[in-house]
N, C-alpha and C. Protein backbone atom coordinates (compact mmCIF):
# COMPACT_ATOMS: atom_id res chain seq x y z
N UNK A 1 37.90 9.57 216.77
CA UNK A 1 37.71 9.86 215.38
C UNK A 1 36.75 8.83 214.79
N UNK A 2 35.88 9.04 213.98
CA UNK A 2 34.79 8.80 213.44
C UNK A 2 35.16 8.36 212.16
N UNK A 3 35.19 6.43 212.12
CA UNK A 3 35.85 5.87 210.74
C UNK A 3 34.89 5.53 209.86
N UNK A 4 35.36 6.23 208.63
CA UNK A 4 34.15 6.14 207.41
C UNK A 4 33.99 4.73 207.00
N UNK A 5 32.75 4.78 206.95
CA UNK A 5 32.03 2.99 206.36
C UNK A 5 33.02 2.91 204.89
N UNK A 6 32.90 1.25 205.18
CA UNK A 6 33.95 0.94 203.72
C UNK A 6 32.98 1.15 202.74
N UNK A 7 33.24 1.18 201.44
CA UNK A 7 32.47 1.15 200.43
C UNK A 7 33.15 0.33 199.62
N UNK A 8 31.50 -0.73 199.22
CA UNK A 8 31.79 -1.96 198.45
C UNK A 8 32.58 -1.50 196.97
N UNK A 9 33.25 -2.04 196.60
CA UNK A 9 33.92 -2.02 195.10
C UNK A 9 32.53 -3.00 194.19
N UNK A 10 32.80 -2.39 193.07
CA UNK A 10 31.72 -3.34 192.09
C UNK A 10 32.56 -4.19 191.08
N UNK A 11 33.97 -4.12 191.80
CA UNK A 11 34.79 -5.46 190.81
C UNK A 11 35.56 -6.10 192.25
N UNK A 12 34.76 -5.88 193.43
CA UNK A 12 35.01 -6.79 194.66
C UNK A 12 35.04 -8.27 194.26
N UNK A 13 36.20 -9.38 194.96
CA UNK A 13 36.24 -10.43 194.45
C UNK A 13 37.13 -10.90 193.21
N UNK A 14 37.46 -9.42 192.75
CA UNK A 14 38.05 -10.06 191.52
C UNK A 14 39.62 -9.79 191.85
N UNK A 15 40.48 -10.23 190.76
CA UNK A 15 42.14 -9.90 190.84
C UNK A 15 42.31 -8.88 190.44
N UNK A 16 42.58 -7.64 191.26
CA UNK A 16 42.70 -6.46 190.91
C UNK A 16 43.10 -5.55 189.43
N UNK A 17 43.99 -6.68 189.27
CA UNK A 17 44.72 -6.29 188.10
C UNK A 17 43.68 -6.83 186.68
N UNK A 18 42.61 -7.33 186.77
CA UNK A 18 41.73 -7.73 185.66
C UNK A 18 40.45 -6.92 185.43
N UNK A 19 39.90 -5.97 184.55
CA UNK A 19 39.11 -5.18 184.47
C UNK A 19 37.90 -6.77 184.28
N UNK A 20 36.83 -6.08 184.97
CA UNK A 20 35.41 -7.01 184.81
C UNK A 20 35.43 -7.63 183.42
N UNK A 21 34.96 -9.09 183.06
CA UNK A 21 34.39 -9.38 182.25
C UNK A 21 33.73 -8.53 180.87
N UNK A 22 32.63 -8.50 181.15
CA UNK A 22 31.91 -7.40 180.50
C UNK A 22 32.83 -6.16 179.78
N UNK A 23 33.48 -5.78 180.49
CA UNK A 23 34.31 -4.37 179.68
C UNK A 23 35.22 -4.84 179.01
N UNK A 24 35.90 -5.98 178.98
CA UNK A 24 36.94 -6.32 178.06
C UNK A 24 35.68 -7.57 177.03
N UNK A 25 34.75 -7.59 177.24
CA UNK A 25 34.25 -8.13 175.99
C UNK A 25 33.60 -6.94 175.28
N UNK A 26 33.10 -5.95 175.77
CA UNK A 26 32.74 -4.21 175.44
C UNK A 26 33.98 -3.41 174.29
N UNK A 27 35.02 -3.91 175.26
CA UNK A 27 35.96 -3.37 174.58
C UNK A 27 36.05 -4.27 173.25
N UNK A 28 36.50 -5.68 173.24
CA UNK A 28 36.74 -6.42 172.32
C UNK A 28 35.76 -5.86 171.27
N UNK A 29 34.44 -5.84 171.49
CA UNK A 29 33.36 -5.47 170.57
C UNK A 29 33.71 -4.46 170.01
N UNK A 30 33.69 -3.68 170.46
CA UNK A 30 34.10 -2.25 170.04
C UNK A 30 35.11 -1.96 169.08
N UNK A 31 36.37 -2.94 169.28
CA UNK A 31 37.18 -2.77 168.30
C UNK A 31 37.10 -3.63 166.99
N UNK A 32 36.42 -4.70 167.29
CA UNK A 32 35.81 -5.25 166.16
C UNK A 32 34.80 -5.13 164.68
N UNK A 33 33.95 -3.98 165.66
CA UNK A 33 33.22 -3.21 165.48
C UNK A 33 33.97 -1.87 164.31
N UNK A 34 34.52 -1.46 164.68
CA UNK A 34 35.61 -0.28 163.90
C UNK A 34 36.25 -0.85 163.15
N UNK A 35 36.99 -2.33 163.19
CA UNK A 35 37.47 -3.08 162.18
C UNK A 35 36.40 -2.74 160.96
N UNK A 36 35.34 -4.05 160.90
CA UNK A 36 34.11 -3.98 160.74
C UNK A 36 33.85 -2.62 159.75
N UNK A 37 33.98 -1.52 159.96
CA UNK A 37 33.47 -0.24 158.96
C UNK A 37 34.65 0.08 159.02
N UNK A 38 35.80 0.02 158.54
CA UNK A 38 36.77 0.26 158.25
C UNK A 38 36.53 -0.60 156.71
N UNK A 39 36.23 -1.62 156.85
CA UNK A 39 36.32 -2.40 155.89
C UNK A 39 35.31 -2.33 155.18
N UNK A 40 33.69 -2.05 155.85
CA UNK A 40 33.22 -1.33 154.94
C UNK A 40 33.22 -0.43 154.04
N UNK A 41 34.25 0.57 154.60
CA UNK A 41 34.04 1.79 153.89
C UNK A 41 34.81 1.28 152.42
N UNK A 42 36.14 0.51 152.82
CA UNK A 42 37.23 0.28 152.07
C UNK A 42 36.28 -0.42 150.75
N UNK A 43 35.26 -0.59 150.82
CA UNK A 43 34.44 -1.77 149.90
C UNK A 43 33.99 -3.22 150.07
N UNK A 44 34.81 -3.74 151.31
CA UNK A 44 34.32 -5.06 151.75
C UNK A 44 33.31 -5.52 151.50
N UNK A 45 32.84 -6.69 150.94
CA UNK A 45 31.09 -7.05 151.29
C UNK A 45 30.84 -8.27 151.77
N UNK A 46 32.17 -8.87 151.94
CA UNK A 46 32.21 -10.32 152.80
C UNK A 46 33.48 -10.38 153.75
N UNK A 47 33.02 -10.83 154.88
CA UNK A 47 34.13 -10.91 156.10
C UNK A 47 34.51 -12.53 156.23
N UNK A 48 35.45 -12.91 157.39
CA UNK A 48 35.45 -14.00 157.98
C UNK A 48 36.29 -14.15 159.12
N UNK A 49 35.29 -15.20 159.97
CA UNK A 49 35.77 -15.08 161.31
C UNK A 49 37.19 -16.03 161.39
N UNK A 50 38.35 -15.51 161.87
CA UNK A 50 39.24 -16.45 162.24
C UNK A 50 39.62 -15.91 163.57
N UNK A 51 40.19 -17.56 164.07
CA UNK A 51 40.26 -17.85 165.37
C UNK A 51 41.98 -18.13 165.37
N UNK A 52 42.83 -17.38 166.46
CA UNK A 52 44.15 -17.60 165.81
C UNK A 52 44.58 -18.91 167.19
N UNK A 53 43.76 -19.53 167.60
CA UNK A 53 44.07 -20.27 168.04
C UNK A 53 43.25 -21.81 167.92
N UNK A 54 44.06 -23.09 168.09
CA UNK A 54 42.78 -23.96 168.35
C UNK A 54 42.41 -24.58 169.95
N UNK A 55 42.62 -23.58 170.37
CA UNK A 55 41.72 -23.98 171.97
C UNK A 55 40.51 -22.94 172.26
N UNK A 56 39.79 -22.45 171.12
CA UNK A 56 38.84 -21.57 171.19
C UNK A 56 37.54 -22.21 172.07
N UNK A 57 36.79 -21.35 173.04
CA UNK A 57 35.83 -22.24 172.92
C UNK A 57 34.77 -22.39 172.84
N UNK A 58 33.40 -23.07 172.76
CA UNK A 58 32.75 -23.64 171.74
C UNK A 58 31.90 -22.28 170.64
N UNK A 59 31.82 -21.37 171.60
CA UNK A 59 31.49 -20.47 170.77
C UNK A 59 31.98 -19.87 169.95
N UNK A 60 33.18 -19.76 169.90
CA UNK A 60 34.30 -19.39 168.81
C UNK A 60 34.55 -19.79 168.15
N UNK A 61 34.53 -21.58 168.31
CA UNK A 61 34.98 -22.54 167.32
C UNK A 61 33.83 -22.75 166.02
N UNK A 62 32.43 -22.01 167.12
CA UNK A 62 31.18 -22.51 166.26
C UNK A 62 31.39 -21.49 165.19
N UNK A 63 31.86 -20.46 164.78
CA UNK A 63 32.39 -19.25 164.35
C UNK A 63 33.34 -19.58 163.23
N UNK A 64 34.68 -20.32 164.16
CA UNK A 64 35.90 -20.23 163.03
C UNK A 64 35.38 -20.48 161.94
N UNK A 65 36.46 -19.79 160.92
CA UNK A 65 36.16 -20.18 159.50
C UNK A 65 34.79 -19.84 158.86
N UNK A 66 34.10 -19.31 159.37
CA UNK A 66 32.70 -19.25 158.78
C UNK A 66 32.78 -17.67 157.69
N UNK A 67 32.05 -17.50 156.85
CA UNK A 67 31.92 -16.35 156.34
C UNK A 67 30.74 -15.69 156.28
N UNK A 68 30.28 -14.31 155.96
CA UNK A 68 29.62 -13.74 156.28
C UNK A 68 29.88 -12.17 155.19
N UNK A 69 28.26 -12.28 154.90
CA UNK A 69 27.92 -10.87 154.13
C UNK A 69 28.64 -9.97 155.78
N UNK A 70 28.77 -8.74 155.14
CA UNK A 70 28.92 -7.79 156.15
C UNK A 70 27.93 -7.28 156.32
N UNK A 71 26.57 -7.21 156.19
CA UNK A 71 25.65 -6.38 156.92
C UNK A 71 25.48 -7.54 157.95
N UNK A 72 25.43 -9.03 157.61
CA UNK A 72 25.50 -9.91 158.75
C UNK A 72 26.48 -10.62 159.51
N UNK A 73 27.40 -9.93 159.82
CA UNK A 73 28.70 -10.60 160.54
C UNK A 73 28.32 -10.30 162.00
N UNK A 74 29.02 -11.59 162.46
CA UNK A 74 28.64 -11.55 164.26
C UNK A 74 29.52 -10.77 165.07
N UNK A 75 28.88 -10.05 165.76
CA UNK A 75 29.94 -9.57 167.13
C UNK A 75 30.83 -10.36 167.39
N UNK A 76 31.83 -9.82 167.74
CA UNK A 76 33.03 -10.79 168.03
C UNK A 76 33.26 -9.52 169.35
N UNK A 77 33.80 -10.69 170.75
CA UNK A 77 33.83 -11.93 170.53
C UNK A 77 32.30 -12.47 171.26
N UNK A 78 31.85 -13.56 170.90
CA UNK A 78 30.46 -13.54 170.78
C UNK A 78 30.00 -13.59 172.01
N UNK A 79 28.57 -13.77 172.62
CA UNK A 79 27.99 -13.36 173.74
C UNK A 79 28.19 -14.37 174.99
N UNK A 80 28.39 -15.62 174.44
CA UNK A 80 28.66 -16.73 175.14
C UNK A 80 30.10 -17.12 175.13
N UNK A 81 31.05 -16.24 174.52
CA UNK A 81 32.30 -16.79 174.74
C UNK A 81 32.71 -16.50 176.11
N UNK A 82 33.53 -17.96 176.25
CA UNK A 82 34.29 -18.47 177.80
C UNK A 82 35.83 -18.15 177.32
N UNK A 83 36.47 -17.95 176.78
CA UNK A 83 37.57 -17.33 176.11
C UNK A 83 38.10 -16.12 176.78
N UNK A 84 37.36 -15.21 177.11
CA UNK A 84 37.92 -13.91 177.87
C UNK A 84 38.47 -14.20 178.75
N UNK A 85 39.79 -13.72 179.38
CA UNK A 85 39.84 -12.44 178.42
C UNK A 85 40.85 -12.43 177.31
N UNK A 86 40.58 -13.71 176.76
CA UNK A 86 42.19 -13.90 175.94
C UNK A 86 41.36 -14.67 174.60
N UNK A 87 40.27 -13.88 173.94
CA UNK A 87 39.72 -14.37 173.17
C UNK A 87 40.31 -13.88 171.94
N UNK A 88 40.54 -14.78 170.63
CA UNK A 88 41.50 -14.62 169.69
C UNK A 88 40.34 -14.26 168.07
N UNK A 89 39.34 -14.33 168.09
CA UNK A 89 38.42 -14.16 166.95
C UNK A 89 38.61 -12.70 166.58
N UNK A 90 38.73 -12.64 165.52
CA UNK A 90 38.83 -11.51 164.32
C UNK A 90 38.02 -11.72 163.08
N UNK A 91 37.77 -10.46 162.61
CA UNK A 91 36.71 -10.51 161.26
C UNK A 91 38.18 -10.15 160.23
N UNK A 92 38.13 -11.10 159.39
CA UNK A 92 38.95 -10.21 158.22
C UNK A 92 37.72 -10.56 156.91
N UNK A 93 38.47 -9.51 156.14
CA UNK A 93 38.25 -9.07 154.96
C UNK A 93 38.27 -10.08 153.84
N UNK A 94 37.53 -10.93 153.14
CA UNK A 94 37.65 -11.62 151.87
C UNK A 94 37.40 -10.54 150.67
N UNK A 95 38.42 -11.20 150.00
CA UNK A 95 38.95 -10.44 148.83
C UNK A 95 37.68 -11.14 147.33
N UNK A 96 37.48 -10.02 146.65
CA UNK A 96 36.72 -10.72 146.11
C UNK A 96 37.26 -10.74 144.55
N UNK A 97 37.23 -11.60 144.12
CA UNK A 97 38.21 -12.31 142.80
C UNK A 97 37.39 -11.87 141.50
């Protein structure tokens, strides 16, 4: 019998149980993202990043607390975060007085 060639996996190397990098920061985006115009729609016009932890790191931390018009709020969680897959940054909503 004639045994079929293995075929490489493209998340070879990793712990099975952990989807790639990339897709859980895809994902993270994504839902951030829908936050994000949710809150637009609601009227928002200023966000802010909080970090619900303080072992964020440096890219997150460079983040915490910061505020932001909403046409300019950053992807979360940002491009250089080392945090995944347990990155804690959220956009909320400032209330405006």
């Amino acid at each position: 019998m004639k045994e079929e060639p293995a075929k490489k996996s493209w998340t070879e190397g990793m712990n099975g149980d952990t989807p790639p990098r990339h897709l859980i920061q895809s994902h993270l985006q994504q839902q951030n993202q829908e936050r994000l115009q949710e809150m637009i729609q609601e009227g928002v016009r200023e966000v802010q990043v909080i970090c619900a932890t303080d072992h964020e790191c440096p890219a997150c931390a460079a983040l915490d607390g910061q505020t932001f018009v909403v046409d300019d709020a950053p992807l979360l969680p940002p491009a250089k975060c080392s945090c995944l897959p347990h990155c804690t940054c959220i956009l909320t909503a400032i209330a405006g007085l």
